[in-house]
N, C-alpha and C. Protein backbone atom coordinates (compact mmCIF):
# COMPACT_ATOMS: atom_id res chain seq x y z
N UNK A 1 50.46 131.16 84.44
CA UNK A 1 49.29 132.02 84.26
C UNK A 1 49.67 133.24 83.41
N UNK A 2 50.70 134.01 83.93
CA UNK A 2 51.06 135.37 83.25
C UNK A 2 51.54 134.79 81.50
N UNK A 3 52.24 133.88 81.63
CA UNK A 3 52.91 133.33 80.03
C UNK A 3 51.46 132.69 79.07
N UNK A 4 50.70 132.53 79.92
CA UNK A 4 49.38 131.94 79.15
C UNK A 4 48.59 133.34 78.89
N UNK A 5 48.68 133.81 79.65
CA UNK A 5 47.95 135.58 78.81
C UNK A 5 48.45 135.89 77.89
N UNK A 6 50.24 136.01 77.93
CA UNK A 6 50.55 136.85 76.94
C UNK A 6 50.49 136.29 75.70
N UNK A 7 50.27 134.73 75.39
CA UNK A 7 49.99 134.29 74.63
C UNK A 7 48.54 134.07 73.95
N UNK A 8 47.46 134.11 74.42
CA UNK A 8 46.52 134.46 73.87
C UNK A 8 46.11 136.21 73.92
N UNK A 9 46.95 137.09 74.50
CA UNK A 9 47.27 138.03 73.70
C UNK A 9 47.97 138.69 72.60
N UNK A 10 48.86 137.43 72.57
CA UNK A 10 49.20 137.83 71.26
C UNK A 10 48.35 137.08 70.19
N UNK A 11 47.37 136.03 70.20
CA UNK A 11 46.86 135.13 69.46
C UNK A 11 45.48 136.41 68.67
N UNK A 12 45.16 137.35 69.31
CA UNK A 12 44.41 138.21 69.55
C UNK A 12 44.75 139.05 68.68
N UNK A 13 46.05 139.81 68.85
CA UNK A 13 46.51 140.67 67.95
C UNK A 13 46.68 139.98 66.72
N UNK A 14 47.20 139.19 66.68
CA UNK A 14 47.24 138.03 65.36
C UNK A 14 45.79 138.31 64.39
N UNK A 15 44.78 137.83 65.30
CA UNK A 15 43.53 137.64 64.39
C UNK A 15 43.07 138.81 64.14
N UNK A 16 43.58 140.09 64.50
CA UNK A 16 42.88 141.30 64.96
C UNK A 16 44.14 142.12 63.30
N UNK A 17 44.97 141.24 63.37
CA UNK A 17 45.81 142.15 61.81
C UNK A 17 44.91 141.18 60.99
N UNK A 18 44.66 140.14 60.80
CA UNK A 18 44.06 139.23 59.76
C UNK A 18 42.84 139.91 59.65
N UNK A 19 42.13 140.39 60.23
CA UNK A 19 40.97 141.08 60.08
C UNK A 19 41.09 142.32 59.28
N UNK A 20 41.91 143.31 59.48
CA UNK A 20 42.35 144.42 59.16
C UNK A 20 42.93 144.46 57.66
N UNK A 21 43.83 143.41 57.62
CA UNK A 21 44.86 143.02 56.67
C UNK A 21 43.20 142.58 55.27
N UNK A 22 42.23 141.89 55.67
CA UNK A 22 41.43 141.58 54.76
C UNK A 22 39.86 142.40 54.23
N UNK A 23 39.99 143.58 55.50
CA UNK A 23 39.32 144.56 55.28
C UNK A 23 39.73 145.30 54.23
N UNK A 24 41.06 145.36 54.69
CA UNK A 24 41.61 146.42 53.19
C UNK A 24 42.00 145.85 51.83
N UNK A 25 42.17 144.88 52.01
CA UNK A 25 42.02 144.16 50.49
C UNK A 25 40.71 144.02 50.27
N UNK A 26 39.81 143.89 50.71
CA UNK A 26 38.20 144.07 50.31
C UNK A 26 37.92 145.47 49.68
N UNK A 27 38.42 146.51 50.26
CA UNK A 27 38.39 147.78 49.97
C UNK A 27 39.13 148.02 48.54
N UNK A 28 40.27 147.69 47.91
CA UNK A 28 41.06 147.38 47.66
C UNK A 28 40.20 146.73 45.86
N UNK A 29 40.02 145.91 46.64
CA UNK A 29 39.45 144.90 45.51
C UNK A 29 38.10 145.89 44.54
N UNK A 30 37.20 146.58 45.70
CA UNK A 30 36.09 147.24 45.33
C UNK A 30 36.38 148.36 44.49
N UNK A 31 37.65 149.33 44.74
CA UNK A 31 38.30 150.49 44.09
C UNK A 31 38.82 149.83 42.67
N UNK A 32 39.00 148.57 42.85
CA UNK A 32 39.91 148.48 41.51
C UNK A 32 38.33 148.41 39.90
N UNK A 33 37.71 147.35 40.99
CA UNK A 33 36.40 147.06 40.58
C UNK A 33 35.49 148.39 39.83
N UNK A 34 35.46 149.42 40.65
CA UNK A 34 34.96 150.38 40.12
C UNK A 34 35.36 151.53 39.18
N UNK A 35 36.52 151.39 39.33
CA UNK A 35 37.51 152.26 38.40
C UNK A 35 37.53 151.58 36.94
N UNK A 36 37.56 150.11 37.21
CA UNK A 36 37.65 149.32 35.76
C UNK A 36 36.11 149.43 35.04
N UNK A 37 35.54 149.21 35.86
CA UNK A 37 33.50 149.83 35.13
C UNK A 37 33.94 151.34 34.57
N UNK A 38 34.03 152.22 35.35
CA UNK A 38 34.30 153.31 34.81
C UNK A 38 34.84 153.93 33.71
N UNK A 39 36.22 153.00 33.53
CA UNK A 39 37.23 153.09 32.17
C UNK A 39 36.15 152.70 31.23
């Protein structure tokens, strides 16, 4: 029971950087995007 938590807690944190990790390349992507219109 306890080894099966910590494993879908870590499955959690996992999806929870993949989220993060693709937020900021979205962000990322939009800055580059707008700076190049700008030039």
């Amino acid at each position: 029971m306890h080894s099966q938590f910590k494993f879908e807690n870590k499955k959690t944190a996992y999806f929870d950087n993949i989220c993060f990790i693709s937020r900021i390349s979205v962000i990322i992507f939009i800055v580059i995007v707008t700076t190049c219109k700008h030039v």
